[in-house]
C-alpha atoms as a PDB file:
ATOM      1  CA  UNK A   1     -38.036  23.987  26.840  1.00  0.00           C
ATOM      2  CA  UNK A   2     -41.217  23.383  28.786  1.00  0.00           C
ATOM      3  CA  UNK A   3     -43.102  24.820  25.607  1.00  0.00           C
ATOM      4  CA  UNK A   4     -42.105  22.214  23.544  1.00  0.00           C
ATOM      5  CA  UNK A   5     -43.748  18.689  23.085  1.00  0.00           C
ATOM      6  CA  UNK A   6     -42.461  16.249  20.709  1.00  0.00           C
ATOM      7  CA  UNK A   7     -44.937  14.229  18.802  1.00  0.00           C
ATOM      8  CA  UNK A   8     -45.763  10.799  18.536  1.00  0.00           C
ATOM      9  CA  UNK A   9     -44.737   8.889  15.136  1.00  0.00           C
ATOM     10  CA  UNK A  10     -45.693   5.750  13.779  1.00  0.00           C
ATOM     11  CA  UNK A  11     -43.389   2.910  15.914  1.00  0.00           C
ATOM     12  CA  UNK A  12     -40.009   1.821  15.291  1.00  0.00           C
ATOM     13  CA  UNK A  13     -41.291  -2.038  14.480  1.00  0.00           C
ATOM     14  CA  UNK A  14     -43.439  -0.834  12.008  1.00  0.00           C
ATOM     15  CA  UNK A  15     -41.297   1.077   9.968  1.00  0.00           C
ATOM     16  CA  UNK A  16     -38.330  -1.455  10.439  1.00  0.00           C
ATOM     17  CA  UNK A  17     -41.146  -3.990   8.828  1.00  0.00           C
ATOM     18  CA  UNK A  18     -41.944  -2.029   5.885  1.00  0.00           C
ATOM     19  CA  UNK A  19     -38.074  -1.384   4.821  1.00  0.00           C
ATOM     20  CA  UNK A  20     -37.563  -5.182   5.776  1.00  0.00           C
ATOM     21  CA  UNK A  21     -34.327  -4.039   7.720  1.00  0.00           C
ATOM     22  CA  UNK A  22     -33.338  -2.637  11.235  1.00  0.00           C
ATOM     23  CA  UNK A  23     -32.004   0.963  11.786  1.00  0.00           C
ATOM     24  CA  UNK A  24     -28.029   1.052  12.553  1.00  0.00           C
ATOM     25  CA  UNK A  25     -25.650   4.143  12.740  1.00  0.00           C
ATOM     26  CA  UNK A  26     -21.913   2.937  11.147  1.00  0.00           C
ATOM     27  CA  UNK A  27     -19.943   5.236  12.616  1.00  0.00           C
ATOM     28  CA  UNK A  28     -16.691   5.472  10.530  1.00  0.00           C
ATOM     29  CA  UNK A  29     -13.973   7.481  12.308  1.00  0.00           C
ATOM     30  CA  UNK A  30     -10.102   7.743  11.055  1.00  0.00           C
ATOM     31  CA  UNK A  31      -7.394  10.457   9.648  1.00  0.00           C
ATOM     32  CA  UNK A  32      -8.194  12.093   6.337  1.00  0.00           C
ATOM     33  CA  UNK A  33      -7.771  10.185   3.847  1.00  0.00           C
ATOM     34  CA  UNK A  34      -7.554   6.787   5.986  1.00  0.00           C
ATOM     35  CA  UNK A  35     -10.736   5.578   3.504  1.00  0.00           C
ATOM     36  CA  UNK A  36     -14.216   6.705   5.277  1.00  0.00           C
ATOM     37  CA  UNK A  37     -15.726   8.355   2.648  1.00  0.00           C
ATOM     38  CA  UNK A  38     -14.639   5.224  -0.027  1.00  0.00           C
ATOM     39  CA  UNK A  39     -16.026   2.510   1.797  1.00  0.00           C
ATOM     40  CA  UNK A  40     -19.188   4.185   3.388  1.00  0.00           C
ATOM     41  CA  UNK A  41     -19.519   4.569  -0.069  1.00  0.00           C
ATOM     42  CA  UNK A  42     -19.453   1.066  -1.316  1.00  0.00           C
ATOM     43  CA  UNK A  43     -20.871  -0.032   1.771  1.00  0.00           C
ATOM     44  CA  UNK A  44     -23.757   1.820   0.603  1.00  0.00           C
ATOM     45  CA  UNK A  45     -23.628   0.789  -3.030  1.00  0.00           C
ATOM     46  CA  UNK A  46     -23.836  -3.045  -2.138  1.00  0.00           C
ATOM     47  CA  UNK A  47     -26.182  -2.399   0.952  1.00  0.00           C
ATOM     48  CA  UNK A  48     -28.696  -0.972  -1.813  1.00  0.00           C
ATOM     49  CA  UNK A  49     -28.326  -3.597  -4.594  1.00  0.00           C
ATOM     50  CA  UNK A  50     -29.611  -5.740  -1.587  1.00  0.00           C
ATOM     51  CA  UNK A  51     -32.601  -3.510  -1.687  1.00  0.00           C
ATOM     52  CA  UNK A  52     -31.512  -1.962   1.925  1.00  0.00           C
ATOM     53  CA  UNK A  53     -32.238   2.060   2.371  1.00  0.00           C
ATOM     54  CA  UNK A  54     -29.120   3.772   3.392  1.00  0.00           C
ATOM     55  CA  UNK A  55     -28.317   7.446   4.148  1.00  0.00           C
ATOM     56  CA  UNK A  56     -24.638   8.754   3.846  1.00  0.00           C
ATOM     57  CA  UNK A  57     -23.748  11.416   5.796  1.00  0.00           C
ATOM     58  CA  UNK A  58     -20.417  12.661   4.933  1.00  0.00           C
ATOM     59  CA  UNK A  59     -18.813  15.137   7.083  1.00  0.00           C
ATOM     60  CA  UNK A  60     -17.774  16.991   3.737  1.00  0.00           C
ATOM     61  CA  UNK A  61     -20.922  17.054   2.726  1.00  0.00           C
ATOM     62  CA  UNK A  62     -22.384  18.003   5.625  1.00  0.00           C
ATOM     63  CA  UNK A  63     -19.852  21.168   6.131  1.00  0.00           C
ATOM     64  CA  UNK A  64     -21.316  22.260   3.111  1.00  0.00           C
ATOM     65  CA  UNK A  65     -24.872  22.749   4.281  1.00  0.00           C
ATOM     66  CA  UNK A  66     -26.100  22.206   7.306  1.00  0.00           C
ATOM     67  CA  UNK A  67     -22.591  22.262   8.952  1.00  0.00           C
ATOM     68  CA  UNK A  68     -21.432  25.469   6.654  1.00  0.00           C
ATOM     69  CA  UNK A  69     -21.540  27.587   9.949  1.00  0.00           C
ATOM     70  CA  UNK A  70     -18.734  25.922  11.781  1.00  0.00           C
ATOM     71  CA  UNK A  71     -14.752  25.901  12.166  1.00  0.00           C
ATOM     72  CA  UNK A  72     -12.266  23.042  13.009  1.00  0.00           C
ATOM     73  CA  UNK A  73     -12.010  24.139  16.565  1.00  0.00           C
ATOM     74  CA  UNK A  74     -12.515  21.508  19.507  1.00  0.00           C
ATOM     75  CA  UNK A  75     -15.953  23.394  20.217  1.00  0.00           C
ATOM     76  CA  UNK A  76     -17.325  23.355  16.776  1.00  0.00           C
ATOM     77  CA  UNK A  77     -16.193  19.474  16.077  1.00  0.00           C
ATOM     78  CA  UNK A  78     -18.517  18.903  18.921  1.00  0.00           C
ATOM     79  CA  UNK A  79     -21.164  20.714  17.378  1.00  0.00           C
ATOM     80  CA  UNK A  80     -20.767  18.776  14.178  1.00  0.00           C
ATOM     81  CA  UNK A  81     -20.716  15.512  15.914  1.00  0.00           C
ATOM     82  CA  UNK A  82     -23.619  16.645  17.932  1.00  0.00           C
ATOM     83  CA  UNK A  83     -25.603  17.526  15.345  1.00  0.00           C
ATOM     84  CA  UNK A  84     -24.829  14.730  12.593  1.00  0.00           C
ATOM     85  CA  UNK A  85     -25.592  12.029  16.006  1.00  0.00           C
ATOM     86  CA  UNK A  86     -28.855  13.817  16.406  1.00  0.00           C
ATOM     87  CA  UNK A  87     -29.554  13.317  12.711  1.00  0.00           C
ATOM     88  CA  UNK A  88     -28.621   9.884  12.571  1.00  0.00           C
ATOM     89  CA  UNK A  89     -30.546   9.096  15.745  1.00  0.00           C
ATOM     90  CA  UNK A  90     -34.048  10.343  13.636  1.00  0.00           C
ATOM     91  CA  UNK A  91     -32.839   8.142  10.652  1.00  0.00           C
ATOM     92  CA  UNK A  92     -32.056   4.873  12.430  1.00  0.00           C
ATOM     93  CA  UNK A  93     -35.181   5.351  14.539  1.00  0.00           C
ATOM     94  CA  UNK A  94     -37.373   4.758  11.203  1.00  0.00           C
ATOM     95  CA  UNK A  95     -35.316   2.154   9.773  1.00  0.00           C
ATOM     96  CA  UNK A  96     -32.739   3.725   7.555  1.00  0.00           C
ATOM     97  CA  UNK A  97     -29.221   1.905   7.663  1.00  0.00           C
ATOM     98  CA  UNK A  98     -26.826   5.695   8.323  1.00  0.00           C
ATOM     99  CA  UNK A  99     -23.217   5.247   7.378  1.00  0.00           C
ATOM    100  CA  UNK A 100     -21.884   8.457   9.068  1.00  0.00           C
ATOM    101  CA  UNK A 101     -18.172   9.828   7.714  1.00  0.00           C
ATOM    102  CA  UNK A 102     -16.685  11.561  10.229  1.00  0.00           C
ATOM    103  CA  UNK A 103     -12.755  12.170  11.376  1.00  0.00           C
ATOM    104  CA  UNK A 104     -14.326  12.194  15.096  1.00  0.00           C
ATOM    105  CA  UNK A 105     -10.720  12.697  16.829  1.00  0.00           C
ATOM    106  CA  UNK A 106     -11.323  12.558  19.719  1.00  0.00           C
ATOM    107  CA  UNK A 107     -13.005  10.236  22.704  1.00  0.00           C
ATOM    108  CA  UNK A 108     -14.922  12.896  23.557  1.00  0.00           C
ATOM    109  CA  UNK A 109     -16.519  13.257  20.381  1.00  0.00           C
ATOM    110  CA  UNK A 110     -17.293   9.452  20.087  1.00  0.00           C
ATOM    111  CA  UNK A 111     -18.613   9.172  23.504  1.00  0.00           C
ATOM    112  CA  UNK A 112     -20.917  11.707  22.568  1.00  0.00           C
ATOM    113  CA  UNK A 113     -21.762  10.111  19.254  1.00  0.00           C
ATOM    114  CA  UNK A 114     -22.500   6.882  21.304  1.00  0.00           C
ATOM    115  CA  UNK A 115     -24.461   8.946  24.050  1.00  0.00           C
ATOM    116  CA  UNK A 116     -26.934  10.497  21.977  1.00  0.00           C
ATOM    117  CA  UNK A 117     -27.364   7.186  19.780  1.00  0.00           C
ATOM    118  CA  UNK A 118     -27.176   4.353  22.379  1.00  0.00           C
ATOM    119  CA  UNK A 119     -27.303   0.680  20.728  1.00  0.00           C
ATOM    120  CA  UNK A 120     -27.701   2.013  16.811  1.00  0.00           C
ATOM    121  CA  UNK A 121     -24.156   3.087  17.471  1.00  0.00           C
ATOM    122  CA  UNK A 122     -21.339   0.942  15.535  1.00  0.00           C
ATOM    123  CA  UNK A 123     -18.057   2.815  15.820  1.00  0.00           C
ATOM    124  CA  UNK A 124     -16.043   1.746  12.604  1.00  0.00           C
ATOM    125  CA  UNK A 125     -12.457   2.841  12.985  1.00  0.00           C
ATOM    126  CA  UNK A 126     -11.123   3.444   9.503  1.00  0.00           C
ATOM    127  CA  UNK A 127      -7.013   3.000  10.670  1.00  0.00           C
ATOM    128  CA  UNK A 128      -4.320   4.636   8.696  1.00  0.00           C
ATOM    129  CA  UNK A 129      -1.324   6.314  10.295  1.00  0.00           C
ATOM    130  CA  UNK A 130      -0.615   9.918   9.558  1.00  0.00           C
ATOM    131  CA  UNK A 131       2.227   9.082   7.179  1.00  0.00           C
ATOM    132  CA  UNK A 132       0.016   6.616   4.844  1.00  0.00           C
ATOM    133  CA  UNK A 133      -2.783   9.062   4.628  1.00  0.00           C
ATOM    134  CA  UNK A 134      -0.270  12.159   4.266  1.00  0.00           C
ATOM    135  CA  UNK A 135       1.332  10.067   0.899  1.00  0.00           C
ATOM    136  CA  UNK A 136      -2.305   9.466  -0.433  1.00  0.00           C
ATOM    137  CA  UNK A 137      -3.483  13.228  -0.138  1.00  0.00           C
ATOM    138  CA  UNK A 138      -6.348  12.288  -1.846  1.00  0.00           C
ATOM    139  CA  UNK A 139      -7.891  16.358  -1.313  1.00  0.00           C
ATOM    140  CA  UNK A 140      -4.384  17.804  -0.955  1.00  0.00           C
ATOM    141  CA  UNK A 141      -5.195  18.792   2.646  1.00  0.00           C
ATOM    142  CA  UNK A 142      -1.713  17.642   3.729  1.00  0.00           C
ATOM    143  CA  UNK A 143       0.034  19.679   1.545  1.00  0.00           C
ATOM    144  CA  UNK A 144      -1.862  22.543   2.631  1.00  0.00           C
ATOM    145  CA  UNK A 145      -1.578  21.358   6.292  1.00  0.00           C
ATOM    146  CA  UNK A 146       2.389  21.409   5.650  1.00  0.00           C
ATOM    147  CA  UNK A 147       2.493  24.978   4.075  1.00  0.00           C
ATOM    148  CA  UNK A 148       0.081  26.442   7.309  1.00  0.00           C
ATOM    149  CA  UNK A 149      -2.575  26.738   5.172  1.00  0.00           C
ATOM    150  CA  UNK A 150      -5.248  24.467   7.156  1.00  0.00           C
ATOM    151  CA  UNK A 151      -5.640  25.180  10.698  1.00  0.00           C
ATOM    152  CA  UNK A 152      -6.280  22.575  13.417  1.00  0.00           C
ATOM    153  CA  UNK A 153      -5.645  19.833  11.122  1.00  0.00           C
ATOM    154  CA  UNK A 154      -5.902  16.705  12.882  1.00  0.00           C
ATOM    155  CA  UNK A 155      -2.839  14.778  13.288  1.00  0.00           C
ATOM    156  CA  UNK A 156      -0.658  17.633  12.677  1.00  0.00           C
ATOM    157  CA  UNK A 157      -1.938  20.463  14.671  1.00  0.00           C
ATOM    158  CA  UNK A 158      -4.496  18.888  16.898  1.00  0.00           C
ATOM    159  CA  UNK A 159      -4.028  15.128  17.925  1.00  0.00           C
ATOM    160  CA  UNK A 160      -6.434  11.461  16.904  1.00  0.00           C
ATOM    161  CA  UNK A 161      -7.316   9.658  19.720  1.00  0.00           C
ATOM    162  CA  UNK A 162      -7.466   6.359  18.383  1.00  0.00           C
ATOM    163  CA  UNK A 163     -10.504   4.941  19.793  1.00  0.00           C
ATOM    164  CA  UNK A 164     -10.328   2.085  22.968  1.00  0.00           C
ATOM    165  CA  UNK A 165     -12.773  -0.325  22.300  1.00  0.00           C
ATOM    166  CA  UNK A 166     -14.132  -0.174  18.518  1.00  0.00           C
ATOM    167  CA  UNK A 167     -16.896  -2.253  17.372  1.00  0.00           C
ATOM    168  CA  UNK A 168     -14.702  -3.059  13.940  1.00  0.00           C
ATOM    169  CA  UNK A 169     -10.911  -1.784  13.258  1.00  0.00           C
ATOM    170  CA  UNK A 170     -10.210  -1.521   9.036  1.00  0.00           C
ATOM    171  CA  UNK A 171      -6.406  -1.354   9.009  1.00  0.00           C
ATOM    172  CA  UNK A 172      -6.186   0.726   5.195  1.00  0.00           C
ATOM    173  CA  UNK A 173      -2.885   0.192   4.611  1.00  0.00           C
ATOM    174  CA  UNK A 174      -3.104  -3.972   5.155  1.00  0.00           C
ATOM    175  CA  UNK A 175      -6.884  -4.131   3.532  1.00  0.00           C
ATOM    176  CA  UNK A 176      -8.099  -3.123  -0.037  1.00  0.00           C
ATOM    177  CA  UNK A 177     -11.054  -1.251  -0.346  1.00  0.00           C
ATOM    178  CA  UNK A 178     -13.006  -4.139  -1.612  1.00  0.00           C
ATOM    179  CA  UNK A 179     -12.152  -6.458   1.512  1.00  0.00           C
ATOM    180  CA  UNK A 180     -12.963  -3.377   4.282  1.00  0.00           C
ATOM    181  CA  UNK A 181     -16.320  -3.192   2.452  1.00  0.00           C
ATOM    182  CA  UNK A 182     -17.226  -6.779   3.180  1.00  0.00           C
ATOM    183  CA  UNK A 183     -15.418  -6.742   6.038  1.00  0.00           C
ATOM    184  CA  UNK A 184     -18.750  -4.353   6.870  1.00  0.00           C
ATOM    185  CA  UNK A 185     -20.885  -5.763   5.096  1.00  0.00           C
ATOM    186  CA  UNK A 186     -20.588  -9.003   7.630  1.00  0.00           C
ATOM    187  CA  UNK A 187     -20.612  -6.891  10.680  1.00  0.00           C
ATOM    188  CA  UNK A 188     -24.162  -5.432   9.783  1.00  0.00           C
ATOM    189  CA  UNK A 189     -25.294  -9.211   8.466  1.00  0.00           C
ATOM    190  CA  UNK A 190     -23.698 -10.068  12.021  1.00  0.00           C
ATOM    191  CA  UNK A 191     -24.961  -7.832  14.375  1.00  0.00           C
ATOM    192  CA  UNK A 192     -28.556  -6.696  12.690  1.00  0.00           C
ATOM    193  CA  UNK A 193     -29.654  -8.874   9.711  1.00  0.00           C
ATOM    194  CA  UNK A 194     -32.819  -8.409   7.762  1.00  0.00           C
ATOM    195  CA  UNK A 195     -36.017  -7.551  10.564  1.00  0.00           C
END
């Protein structure tokens, strides 16, 4: 690594002061189909009609590209978390607002999350028990899950560590979409506001 010298960009402030916002990582973690990937999503949608610049990384999405190379296994969830943080930590670091979608099961996973991103990190705990999100099915994972067909699927075959000490906890099954979005929405007008 001695052969290798990062260069220097343009600094945080400035950046921040351009985009008229401050850089944050919202870290949702939960079950499948707890809600992540909905209310990033219209996190995102009113974050940008308040002319804020946001960047969704969905661990779906991600598994398709840049995370096509890797399996469900407790090593290769820590390479996805690894690299998704380390991707996040180069948004927020110019500004953007990242709303990261990720089942993150485990401590571990969010401790490493939190590691690599230090105070952009918000860990949003998207709470649904295994039963709710099992009679939603939204991709029919737990049907597959129940048939064998999905391996290391989390809550079945490999446990959720609910996290400890979460920044904000959206209970799905007592909250409608539209209320965990704002719910959100005032923990980033709470914690980071406009620069």
């Amino acid at each position: 690594m001695s052969n290798i010298h990062p260069h220097a960009t343009l600094p945080r402030h400035d950046k921040e002061k351009l985009l008229g916002q401050r850089g944050i990582v919202l870290w949702f973690c939960g079950l499948s189909g707890s809600g992540k990937s909905t209310i990033a999503s219209g996190v995102e949608q009113v974050l940008h009609d308040q002319g804020r610049f946001t960047v969704r990384l969905d661990g779906d999405n991600l598994r398709t590209g840049l995370n096509a190379n890797l399996s469900f296994s407790d090593e290769d969830r820590l390479e996805n978390i690894r690299r998704t943080a380390e991707i996040a930590k180069i948004l927020a670091s110019n500004g953007v607002i990242v709303l990261c979608s990720l089942i993150t099961p485990r401590g571990i996973h969010r401790d490493l999350a939190r590691g690599i991103l230090g105070e952009d990190f918000a860990e949003i705990h998207v709470k649904a028990s295994f039963e709710a999100c099992e009679k939603r099915d939204v991709k029919g994972l737990y049907a597959k899950a129940a048939k064998g067909e999905v391996a290391h699927f989390t809550g079945r075959d490999s446990s959720f560590e609910e996290p400890l000490d979460p920044d904000l906890v959206l209970d799905t099954e007592r909250l409608s979409i539209a209320d965990a979005v704002s719910e959100v929405i005032g923990f980033v007008e709470g914690k980071k506001g406009r620069a």
